[in-house]
Protein backbone atom coordinates (compact mmCIF):
# COMPACT_ATOMS: atom_id res chain seq x y z
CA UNK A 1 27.44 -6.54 -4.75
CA UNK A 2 29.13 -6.57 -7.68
CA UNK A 3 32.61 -4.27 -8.60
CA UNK A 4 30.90 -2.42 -11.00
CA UNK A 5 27.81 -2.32 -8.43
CA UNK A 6 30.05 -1.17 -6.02
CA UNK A 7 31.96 1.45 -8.20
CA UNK A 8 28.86 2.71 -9.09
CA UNK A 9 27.62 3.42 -5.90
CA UNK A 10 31.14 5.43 -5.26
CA UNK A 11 30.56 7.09 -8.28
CA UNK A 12 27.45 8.77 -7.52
CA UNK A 13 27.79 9.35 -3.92
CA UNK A 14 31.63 11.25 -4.61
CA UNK A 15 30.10 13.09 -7.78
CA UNK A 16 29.97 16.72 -7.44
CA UNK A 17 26.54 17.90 -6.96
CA UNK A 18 26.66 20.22 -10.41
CA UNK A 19 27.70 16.99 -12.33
CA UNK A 20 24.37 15.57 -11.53
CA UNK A 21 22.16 14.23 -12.40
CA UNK A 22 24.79 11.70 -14.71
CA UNK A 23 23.52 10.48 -18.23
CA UNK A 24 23.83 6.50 -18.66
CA UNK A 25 26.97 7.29 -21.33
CA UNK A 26 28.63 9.32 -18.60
CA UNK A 27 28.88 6.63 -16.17
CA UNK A 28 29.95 4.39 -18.42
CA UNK A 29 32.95 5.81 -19.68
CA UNK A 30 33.17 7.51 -15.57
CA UNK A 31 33.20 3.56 -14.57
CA UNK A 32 35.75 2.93 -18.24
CA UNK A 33 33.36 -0.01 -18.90
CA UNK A 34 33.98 -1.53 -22.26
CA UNK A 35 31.65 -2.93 -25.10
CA UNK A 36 30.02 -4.33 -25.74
CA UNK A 37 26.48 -3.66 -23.74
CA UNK A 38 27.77 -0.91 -21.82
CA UNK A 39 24.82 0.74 -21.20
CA UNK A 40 22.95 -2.52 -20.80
CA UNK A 41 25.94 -2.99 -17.83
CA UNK A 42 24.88 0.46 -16.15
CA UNK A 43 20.83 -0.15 -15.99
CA UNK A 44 21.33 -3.71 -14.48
CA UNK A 45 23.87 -2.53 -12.10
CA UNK A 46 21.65 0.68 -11.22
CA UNK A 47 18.83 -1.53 -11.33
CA UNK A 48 20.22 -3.55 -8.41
CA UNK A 49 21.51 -0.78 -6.28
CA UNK A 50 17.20 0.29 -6.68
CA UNK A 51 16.54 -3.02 -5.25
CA UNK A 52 19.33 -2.49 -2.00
CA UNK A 53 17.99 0.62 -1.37
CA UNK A 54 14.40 -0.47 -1.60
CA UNK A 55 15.30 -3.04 0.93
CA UNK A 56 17.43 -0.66 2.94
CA UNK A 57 14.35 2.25 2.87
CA UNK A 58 16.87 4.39 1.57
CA UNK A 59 16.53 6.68 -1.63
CA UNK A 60 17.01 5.44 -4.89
CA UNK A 61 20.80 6.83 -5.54
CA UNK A 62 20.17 5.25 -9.21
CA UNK A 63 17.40 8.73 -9.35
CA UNK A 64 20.95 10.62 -9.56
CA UNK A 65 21.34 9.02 -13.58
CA UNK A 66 18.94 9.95 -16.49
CA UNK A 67 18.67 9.28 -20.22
CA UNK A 68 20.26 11.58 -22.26
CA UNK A 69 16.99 11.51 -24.70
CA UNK A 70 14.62 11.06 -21.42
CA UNK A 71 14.16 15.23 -21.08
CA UNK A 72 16.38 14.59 -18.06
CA UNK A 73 13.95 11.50 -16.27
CA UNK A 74 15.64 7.28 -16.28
CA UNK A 75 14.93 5.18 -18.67
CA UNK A 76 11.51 3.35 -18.57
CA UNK A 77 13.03 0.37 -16.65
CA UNK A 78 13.66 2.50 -13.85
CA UNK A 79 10.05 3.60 -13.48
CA UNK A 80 9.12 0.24 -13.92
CA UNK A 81 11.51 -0.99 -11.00
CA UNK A 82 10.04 1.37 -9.17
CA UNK A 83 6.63 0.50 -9.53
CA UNK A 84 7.40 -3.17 -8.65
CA UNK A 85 9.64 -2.25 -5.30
CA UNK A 86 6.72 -0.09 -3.98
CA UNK A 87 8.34 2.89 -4.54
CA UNK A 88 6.34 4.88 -7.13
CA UNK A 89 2.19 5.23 -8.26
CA UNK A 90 1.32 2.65 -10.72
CA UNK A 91 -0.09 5.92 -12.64
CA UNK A 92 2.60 6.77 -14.89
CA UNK A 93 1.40 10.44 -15.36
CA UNK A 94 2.70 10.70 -11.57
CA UNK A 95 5.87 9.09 -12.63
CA UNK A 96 7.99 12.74 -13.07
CA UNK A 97 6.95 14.05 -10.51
CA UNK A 98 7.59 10.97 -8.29
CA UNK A 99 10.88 10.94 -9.76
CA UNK A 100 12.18 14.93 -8.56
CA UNK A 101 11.02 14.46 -5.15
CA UNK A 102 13.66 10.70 -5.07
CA UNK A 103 15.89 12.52 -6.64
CA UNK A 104 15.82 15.35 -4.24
CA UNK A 105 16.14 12.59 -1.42
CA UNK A 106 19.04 10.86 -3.24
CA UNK A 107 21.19 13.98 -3.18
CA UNK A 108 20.33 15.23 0.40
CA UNK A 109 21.29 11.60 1.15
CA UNK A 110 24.54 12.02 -0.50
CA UNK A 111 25.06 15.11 1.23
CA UNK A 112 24.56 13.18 4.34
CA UNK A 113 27.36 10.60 3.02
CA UNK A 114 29.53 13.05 3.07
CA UNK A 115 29.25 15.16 5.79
């Protein structure tokens, strides 16, 4: 895992339940992560922590950061990860609703963390 990987991961588990879910902006300047491809940084590093997780059978704690122009759902990469780990339907008209039941899990799993 990565520093920023592993940073991340802090980030979202320690994040106050009301500041969730996190746009892609806010945990970039959260992590201070510089230009350029800043966002670019976030998705890839989110986009491994989906694969760990997959692996692990735990929730997706990258369903804890949305787009800000996404009408508060990931980017399409996310869905698309997803789909390839397993994880969601194929059927992308399932995909929101697929999405607020993980991110449901991701938070009670947080709340697990830190407990």
């Amino acid at each position: 895992m990565t520093a920023i990987e592993t940073a991340l991961r802090e980030l979202l588990t320690s994040a106050p339940r009301e500041a969730l879910p996190m746009t892609y902006q806010q945990v970039a300047s959260a992590l201070s992560l510089t230009p350029p491809r800043t966002i670019a940084q976030v998705t890839q590093s989110l986009e491994q922590l989906m694969r760990e997780d997959a692996a692990q059978e735990k929730p997706f704690i990258a369903a804890l950061v949305v787009s800000r122009r996404g009408e508060g759902l990931p980017a399409e990469g996310f869905f698309e990860l997803a789909v390839a780990l397993g994880r969601f339907p194929a059927d992308r008209v399932l995909h929101a609703s697929a999405y607020h039941a993980e991110f449901q899990r991701a938070a009670s799993e947080r709340r697990q963390h830190q407990s």
